[in-house]
PDB file of N, CA and C in Angstrom:
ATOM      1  N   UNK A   1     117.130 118.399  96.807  1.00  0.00           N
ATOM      2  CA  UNK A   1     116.369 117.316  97.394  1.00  0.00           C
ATOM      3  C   UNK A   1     117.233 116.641  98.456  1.00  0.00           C
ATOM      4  N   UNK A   2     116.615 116.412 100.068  1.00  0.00           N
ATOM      5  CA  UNK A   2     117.443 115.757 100.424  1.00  0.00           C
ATOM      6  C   UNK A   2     116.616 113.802 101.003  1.00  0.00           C
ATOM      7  N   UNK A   3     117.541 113.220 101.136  1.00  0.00           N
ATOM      8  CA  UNK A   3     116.774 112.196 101.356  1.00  0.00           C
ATOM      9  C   UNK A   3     117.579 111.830 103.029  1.00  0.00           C
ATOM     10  N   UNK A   4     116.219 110.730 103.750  1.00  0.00           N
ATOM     11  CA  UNK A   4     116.876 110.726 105.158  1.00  0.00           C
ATOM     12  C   UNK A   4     116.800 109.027 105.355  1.00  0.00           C
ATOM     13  N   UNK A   5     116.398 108.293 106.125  1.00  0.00           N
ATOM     14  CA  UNK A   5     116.304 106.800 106.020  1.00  0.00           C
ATOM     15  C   UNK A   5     116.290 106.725 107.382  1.00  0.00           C
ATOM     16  N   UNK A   6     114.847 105.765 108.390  1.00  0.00           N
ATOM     17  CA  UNK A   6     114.954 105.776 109.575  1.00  0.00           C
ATOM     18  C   UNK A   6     114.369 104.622 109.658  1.00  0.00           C
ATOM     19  N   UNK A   7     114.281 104.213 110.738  1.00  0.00           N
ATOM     20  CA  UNK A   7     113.493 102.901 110.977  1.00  0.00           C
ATOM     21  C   UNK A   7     112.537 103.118 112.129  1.00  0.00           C
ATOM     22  N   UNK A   8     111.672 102.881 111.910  1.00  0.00           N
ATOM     23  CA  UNK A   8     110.419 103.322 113.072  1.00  0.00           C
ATOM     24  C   UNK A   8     109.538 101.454 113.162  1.00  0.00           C
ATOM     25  N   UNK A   9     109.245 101.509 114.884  1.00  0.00           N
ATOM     26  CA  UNK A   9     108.608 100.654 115.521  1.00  0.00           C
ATOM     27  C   UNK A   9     107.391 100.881 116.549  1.00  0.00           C
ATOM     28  N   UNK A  10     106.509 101.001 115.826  1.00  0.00           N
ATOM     29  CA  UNK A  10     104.958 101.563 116.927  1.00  0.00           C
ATOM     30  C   UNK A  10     103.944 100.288 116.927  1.00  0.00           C
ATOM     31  N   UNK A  11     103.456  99.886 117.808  1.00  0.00           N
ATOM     32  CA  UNK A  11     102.565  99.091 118.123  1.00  0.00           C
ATOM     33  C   UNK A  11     101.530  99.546 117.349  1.00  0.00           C
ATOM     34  N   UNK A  12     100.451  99.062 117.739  1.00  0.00           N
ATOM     35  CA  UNK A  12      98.942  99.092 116.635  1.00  0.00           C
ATOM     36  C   UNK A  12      98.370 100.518 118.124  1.00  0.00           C
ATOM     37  N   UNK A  13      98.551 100.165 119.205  1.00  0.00           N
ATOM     38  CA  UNK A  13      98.172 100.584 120.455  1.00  0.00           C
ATOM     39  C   UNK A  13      99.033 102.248 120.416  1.00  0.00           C
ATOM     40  N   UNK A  14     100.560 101.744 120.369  1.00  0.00           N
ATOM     41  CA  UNK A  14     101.291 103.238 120.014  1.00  0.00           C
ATOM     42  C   UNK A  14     100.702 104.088 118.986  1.00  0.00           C
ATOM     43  N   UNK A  15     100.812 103.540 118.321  1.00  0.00           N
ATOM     44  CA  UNK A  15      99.953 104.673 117.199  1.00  0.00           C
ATOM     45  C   UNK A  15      98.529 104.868 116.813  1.00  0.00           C
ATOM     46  N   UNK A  16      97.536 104.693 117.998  1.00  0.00           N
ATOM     47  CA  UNK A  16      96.313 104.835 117.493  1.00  0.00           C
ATOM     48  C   UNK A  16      96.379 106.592 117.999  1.00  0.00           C
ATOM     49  N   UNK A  17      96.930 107.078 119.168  1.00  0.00           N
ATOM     50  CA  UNK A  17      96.476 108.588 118.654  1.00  0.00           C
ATOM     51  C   UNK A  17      96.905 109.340 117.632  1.00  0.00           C
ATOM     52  N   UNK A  18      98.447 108.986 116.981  1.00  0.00           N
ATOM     53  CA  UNK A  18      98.334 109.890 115.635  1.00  0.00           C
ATOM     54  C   UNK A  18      97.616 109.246 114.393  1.00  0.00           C
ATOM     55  N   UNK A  19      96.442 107.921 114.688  1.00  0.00           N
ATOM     56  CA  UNK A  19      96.305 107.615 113.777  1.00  0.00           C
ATOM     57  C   UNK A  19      94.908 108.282 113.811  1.00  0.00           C
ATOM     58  N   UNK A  20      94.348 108.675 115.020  1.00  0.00           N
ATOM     59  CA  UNK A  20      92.969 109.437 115.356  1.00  0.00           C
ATOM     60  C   UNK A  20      93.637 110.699 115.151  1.00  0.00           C
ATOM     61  N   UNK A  21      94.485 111.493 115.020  1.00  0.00           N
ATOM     62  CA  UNK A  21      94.689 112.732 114.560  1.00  0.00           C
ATOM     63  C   UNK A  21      95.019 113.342 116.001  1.00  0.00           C
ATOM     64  N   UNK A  22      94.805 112.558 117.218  1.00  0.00           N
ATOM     65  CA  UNK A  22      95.407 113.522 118.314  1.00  0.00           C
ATOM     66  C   UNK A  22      96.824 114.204 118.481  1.00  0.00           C
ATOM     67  N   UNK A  23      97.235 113.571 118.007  1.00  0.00           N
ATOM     68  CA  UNK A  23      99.137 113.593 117.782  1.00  0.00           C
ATOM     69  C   UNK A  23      99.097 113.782 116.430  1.00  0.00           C
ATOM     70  N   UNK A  24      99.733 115.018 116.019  1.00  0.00           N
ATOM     71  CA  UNK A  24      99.939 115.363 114.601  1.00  0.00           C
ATOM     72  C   UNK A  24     101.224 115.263 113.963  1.00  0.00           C
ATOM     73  N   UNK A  25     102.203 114.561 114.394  1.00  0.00           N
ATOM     74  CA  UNK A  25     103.685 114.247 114.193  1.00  0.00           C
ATOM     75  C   UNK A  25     104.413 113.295 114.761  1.00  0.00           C
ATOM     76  N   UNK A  26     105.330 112.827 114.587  1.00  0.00           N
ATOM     77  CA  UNK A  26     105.715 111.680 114.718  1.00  0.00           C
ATOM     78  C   UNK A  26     107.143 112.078 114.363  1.00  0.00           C
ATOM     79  N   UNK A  27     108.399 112.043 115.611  1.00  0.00           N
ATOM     80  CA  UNK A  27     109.246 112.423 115.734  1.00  0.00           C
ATOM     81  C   UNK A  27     110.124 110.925 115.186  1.00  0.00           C
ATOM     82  N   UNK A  28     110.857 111.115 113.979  1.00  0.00           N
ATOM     83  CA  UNK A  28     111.638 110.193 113.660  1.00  0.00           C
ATOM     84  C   UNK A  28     113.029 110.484 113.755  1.00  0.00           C
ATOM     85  N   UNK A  29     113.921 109.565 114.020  1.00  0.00           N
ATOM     86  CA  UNK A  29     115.696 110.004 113.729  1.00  0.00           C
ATOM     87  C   UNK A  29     116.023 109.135 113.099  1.00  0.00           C
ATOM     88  N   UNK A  30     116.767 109.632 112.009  1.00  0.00           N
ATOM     89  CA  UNK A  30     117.632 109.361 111.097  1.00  0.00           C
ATOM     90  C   UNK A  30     118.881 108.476 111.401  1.00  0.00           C
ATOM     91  N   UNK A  31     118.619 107.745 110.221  1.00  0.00           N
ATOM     92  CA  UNK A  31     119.727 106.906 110.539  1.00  0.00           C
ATOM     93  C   UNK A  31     121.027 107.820 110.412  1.00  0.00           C
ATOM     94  N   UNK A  32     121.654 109.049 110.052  1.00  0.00           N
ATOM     95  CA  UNK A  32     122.584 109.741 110.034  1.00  0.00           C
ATOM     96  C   UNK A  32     122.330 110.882 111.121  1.00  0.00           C
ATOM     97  N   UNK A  33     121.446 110.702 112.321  1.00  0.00           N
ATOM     98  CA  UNK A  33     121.985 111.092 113.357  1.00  0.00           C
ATOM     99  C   UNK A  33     120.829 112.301 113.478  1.00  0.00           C
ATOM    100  N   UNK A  34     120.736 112.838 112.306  1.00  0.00           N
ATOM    101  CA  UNK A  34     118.864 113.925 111.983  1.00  0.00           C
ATOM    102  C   UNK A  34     117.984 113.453 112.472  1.00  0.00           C
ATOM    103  N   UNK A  35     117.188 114.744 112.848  1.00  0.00           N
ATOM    104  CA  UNK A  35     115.651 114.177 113.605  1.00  0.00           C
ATOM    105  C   UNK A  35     114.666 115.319 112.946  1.00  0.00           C
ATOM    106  N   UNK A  36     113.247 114.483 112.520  1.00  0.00           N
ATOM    107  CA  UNK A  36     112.910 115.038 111.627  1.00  0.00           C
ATOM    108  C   UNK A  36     111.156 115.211 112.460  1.00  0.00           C
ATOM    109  N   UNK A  37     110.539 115.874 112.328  1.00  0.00           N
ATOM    110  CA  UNK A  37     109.278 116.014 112.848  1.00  0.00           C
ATOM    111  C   UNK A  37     107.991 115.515 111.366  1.00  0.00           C
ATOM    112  N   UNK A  38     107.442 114.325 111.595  1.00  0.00           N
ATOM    113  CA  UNK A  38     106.993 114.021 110.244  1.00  0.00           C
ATOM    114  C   UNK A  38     105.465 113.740 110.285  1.00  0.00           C
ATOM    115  N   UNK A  39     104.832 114.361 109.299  1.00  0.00           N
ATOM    116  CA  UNK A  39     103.176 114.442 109.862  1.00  0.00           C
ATOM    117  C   UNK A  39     102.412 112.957 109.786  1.00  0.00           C
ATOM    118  N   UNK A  40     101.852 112.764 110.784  1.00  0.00           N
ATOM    119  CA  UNK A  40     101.331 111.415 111.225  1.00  0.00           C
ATOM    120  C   UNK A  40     100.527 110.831 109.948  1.00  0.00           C
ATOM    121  N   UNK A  41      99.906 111.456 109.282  1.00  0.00           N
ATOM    122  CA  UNK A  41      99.247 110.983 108.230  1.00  0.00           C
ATOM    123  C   UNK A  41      99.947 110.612 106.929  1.00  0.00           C
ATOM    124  N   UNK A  42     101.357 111.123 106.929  1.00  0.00           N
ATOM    125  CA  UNK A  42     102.199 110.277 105.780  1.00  0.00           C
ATOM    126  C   UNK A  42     102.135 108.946 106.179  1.00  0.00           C
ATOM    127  N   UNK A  43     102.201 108.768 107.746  1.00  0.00           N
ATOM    128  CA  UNK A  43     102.404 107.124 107.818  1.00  0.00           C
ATOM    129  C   UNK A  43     100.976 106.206 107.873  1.00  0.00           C
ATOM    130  N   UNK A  44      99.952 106.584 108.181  1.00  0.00           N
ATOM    131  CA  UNK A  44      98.787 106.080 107.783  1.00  0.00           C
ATOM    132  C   UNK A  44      98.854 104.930 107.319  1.00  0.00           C
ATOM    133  N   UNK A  45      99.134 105.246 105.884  1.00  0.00           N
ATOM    134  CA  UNK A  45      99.333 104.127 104.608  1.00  0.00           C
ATOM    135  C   UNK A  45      99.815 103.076 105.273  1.00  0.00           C
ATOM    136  N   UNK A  46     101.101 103.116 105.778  1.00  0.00           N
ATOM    137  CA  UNK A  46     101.640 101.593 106.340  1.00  0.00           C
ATOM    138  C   UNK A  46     101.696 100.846 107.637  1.00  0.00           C
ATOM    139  N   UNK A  47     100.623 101.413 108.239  1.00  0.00           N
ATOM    140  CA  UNK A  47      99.940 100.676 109.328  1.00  0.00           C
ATOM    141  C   UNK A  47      99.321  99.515 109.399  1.00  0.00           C
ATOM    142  N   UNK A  48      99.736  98.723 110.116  1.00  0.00           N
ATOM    143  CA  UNK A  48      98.779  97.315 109.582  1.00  0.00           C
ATOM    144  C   UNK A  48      98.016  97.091 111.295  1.00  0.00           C
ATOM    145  N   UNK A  49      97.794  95.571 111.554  1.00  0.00           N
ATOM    146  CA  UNK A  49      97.067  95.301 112.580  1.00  0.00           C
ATOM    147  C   UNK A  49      98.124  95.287 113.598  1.00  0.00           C
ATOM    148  N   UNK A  50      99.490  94.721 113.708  1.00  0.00           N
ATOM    149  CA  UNK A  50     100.625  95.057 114.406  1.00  0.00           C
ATOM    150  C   UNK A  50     101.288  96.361 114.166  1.00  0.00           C
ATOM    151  N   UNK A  51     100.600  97.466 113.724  1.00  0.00           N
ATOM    152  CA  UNK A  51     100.917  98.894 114.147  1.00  0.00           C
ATOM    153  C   UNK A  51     102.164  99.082 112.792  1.00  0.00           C
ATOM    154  N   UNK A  52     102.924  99.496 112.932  1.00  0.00           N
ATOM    155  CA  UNK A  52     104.425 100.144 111.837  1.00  0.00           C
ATOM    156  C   UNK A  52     105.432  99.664 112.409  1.00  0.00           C
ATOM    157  N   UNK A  53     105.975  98.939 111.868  1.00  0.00           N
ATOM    158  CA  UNK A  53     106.978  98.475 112.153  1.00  0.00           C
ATOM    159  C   UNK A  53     108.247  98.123 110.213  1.00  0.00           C
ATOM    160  N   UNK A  54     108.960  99.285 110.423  1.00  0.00           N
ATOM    161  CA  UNK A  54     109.853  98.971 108.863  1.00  0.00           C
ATOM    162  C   UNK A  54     110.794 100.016 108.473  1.00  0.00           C
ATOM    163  N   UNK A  55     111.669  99.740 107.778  1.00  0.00           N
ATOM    164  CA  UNK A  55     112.825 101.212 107.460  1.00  0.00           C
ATOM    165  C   UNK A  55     112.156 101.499 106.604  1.00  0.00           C
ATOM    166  N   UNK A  56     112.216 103.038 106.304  1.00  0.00           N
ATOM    167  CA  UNK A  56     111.493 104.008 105.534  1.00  0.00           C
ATOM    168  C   UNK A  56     112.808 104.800 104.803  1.00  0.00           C
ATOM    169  N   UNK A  57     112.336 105.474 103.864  1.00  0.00           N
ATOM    170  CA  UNK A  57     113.368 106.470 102.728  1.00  0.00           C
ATOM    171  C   UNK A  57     112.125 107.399 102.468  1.00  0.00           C
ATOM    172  N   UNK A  58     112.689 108.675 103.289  1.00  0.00           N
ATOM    173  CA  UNK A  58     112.119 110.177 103.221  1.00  0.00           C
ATOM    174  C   UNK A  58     112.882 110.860 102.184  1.00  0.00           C
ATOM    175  N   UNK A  59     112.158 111.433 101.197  1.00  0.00           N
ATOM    176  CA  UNK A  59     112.566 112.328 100.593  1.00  0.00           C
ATOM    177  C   UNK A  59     112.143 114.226 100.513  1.00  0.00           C
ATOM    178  N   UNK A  60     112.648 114.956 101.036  1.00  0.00           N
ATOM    179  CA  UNK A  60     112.202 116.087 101.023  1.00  0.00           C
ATOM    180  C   UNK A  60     112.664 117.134  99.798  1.00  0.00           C
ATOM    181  N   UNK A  61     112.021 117.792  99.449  1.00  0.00           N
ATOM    182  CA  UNK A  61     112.210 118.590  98.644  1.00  0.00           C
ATOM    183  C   UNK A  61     113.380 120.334  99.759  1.00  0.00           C
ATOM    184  N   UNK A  62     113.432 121.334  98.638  1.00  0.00           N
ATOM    185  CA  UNK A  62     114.231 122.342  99.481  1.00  0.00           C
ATOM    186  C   UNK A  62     113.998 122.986 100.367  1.00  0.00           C
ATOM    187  N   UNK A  63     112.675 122.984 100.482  1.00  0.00           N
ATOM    188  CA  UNK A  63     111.582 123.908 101.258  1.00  0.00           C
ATOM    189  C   UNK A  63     111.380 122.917 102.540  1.00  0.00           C
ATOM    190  N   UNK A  64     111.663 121.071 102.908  1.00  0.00           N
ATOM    191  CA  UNK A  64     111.440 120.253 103.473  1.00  0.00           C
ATOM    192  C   UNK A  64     110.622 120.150 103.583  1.00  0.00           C
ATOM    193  N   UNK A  65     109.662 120.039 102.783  1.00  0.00           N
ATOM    194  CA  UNK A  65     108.191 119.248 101.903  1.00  0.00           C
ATOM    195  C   UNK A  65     108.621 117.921 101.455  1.00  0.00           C
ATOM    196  N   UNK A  66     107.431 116.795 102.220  1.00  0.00           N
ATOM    197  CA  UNK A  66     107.791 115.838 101.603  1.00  0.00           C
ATOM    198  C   UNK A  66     107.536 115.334 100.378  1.00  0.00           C
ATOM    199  N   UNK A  67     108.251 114.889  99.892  1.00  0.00           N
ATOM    200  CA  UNK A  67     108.396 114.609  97.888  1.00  0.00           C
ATOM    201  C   UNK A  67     107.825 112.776  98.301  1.00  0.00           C
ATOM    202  N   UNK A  68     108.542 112.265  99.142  1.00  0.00           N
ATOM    203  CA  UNK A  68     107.936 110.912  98.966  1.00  0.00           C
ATOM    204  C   UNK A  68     108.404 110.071 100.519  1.00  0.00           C
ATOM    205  N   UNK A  69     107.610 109.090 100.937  1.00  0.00           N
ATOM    206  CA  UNK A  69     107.219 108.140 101.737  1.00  0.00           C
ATOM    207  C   UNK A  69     107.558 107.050 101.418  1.00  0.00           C
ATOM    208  N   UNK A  70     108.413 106.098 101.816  1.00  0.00           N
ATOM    209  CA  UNK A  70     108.387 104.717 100.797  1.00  0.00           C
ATOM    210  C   UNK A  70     108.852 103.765 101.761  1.00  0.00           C
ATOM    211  N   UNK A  71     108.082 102.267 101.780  1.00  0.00           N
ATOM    212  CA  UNK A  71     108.928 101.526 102.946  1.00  0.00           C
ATOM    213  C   UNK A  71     109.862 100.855 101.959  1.00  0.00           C
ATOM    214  N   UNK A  72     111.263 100.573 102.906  1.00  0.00           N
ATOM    215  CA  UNK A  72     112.293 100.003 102.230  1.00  0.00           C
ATOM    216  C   UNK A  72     112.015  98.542 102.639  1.00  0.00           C
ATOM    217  N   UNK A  73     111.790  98.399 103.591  1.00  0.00           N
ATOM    218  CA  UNK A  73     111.957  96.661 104.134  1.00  0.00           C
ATOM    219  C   UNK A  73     110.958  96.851 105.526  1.00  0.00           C
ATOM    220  N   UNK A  74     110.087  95.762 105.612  1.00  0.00           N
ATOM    221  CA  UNK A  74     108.965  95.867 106.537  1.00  0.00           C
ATOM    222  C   UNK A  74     109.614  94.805 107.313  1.00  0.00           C
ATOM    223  N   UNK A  75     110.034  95.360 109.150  1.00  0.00           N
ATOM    224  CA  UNK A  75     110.199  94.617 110.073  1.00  0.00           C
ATOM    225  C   UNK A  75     109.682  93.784 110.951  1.00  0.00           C
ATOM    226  N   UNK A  76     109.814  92.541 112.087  1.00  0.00           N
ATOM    227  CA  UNK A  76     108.778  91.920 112.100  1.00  0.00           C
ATOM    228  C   UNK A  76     108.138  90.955 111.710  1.00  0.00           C
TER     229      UNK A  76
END
């Protein structure tokens, strides 16, 4: 299992095409320097009316399947 930790900042406006499915990924980097290609619909969930804004803890399994999504601290 590996785990990654990034902090992502999208407007409500930035992210309405991967939130319409036009954009199917959402390029995050790691706070240890990794960049991870992550499917737009994991982040769904924590979209509010000011868009995503918060550090996150990715966990992938071996295959880099994600095992879990989780906000650590919501920014903002």
């Amino acid at each position: 299992m590996d785990e990654l930790r990034f902090t992502l900042s999208l407007s409500a406006e930035e992210f309405l095409p991967y939130y319409q499915g036009v954009a199917k990924t959402v390029r995050v980097h790691a706070h240890d320097g990794r960049t991870v290609d992550l499917p737009a619909t994991r982040l769904r969930p924590f979209v509010t009316r000011q868009g995503i804004h918060g550090e996150f803890l990715l966990r992938l399994d071996d295959s880099h399947r994600v095992i879990e999504l989780r906000v650590l601290r919501t920014l903002g």
